[in-house]
Protein backbone atom coordinates (compact mmCIF):
# COMPACT_ATOMS: atom_id res chain seq x y z
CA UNK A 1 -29.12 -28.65 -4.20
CA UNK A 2 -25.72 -26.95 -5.56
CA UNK A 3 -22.75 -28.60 -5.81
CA UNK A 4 -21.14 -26.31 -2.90
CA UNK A 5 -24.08 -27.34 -0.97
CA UNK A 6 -23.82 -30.98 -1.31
CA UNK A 7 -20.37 -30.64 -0.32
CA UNK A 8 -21.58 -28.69 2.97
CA UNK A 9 -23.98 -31.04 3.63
CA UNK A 10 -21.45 -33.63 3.23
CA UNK A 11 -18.94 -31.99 5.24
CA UNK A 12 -21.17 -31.38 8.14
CA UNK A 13 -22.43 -35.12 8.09
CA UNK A 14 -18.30 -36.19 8.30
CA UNK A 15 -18.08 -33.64 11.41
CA UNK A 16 -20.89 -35.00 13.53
CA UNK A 17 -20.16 -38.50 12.39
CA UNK A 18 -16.29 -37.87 14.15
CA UNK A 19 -16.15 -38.76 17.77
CA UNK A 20 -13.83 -35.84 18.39
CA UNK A 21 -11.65 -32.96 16.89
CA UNK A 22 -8.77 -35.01 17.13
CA UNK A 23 -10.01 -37.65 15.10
CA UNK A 24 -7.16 -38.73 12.32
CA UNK A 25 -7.11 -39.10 8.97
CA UNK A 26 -4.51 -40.04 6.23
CA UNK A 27 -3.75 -38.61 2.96
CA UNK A 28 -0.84 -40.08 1.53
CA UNK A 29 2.20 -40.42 3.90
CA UNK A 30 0.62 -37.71 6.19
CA UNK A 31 -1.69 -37.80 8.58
CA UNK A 32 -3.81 -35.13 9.65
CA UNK A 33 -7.16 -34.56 12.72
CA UNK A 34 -9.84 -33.22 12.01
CA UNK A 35 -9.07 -29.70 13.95
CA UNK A 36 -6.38 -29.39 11.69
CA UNK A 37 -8.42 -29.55 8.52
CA UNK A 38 -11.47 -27.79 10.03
CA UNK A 39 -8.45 -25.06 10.77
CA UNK A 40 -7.40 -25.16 7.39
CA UNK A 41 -10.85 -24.61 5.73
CA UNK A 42 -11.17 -21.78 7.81
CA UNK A 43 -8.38 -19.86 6.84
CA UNK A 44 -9.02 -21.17 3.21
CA UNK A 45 -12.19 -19.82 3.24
CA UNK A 46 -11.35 -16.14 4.76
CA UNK A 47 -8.58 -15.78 2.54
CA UNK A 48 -10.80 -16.64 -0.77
CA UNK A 49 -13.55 -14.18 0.92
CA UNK A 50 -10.54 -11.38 0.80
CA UNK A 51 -9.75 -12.11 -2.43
CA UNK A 52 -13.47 -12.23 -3.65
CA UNK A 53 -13.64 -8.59 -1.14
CA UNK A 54 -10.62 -7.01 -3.34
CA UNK A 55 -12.17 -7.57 -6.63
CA UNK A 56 -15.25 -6.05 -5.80
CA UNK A 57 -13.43 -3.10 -4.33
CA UNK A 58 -11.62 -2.58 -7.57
CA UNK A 59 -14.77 -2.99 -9.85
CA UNK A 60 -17.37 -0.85 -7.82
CA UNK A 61 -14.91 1.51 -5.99
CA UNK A 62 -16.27 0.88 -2.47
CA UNK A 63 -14.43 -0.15 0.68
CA UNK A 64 -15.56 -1.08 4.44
CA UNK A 65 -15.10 0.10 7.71
């Protein structure tokens, strides 16, 4: 298994061990649910995906719809 697999796998296991979305957790001083970090990842994610989407673009000269 890959590293970013592991961390999937580990990620999923937190999720359906949670008895909801607005389960808490603290980091620090702050505290956060887990909607908010499931949120987070999301737009995390989409944004590194654009990123990753513009670099292409620039090497191979191709763009989407």
């Amino acid at each position: 298994m890959t590293t970013w697999q592991t961390a999937c796998a580990r990620s999923r296991a937190i999720v359906d061990a949670a008895e909801s979305l607005d389960t808490t957790a603290q980091w620090g001083e702050d505290v956060f649910t887990l909607r908010y970090v499931l949120t987070h990842m999301i737009e995390e994610y989409a944004r590194h995906n654009g990123h990753a989407d513009l670099l292409r673009e620039r090497i191979d000269g191709a763009t989407g719809e």
